[in-house]
Protein backbone atom coordinates (compact mmCIF):
# COMPACT_ATOMS: atom_id res chain seq x y z
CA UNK A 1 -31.64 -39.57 -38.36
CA UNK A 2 -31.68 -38.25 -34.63
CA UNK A 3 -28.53 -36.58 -34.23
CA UNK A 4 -27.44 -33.19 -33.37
CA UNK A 5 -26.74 -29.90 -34.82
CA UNK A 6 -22.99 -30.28 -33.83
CA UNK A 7 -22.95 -33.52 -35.52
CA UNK A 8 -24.63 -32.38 -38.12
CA UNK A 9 -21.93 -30.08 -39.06
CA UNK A 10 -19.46 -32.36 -37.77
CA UNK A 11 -19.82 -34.74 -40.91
CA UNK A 12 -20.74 -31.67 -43.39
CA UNK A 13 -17.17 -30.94 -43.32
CA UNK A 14 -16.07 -34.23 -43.48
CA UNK A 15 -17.52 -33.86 -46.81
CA UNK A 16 -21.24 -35.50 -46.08
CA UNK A 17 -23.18 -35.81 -49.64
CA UNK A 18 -26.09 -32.83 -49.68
CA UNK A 19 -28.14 -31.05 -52.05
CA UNK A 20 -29.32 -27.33 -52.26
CA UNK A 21 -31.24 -25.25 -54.47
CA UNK A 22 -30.47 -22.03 -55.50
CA UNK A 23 -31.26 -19.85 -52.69
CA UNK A 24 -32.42 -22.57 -50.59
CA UNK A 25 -31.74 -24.77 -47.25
CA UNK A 26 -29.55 -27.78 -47.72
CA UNK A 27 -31.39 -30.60 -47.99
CA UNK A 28 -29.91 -34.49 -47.12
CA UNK A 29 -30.98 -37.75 -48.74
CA UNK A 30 -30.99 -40.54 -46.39
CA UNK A 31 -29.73 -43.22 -48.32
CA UNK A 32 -26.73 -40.93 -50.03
CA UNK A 33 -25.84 -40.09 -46.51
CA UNK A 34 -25.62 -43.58 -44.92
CA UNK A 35 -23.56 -44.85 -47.45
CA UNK A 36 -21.35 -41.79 -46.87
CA UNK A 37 -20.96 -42.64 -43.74
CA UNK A 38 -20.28 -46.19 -44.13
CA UNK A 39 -18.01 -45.84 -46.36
CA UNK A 40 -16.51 -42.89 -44.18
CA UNK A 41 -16.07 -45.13 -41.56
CA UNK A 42 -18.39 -44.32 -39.36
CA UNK A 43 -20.78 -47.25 -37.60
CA UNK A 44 -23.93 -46.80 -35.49
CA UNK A 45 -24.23 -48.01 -32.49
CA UNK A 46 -26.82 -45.55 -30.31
CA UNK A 47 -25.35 -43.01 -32.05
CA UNK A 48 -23.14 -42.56 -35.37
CA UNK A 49 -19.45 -43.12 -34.01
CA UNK A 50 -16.10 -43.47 -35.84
């Protein structure tokens, strides 16, 4: 999605939909997370803003 690690975290605890196995990395599907953020309020313009 091009943003950054700060951002990244940012929205992960505003509560940003992801997945993990046991043991495993988090993992993000695209689609779960844009309508996350839509419905967050977020928009993007350049970058995702609120």
């Amino acid at each position: 999605m091009g943003i950054s690690t700060t951002l990244l975290y940012k929205f992960r605890k505003a509560g940003m939909p992801y997945h993990q196995l046991p043991g495993g990395r988090p993992y993000y599907l695209v689609d779960e997370v844009i309508v996350w953020l839509r419905n967050a309020g977020y928009r993007q313009e350049k970058i995702w803003t609120k």
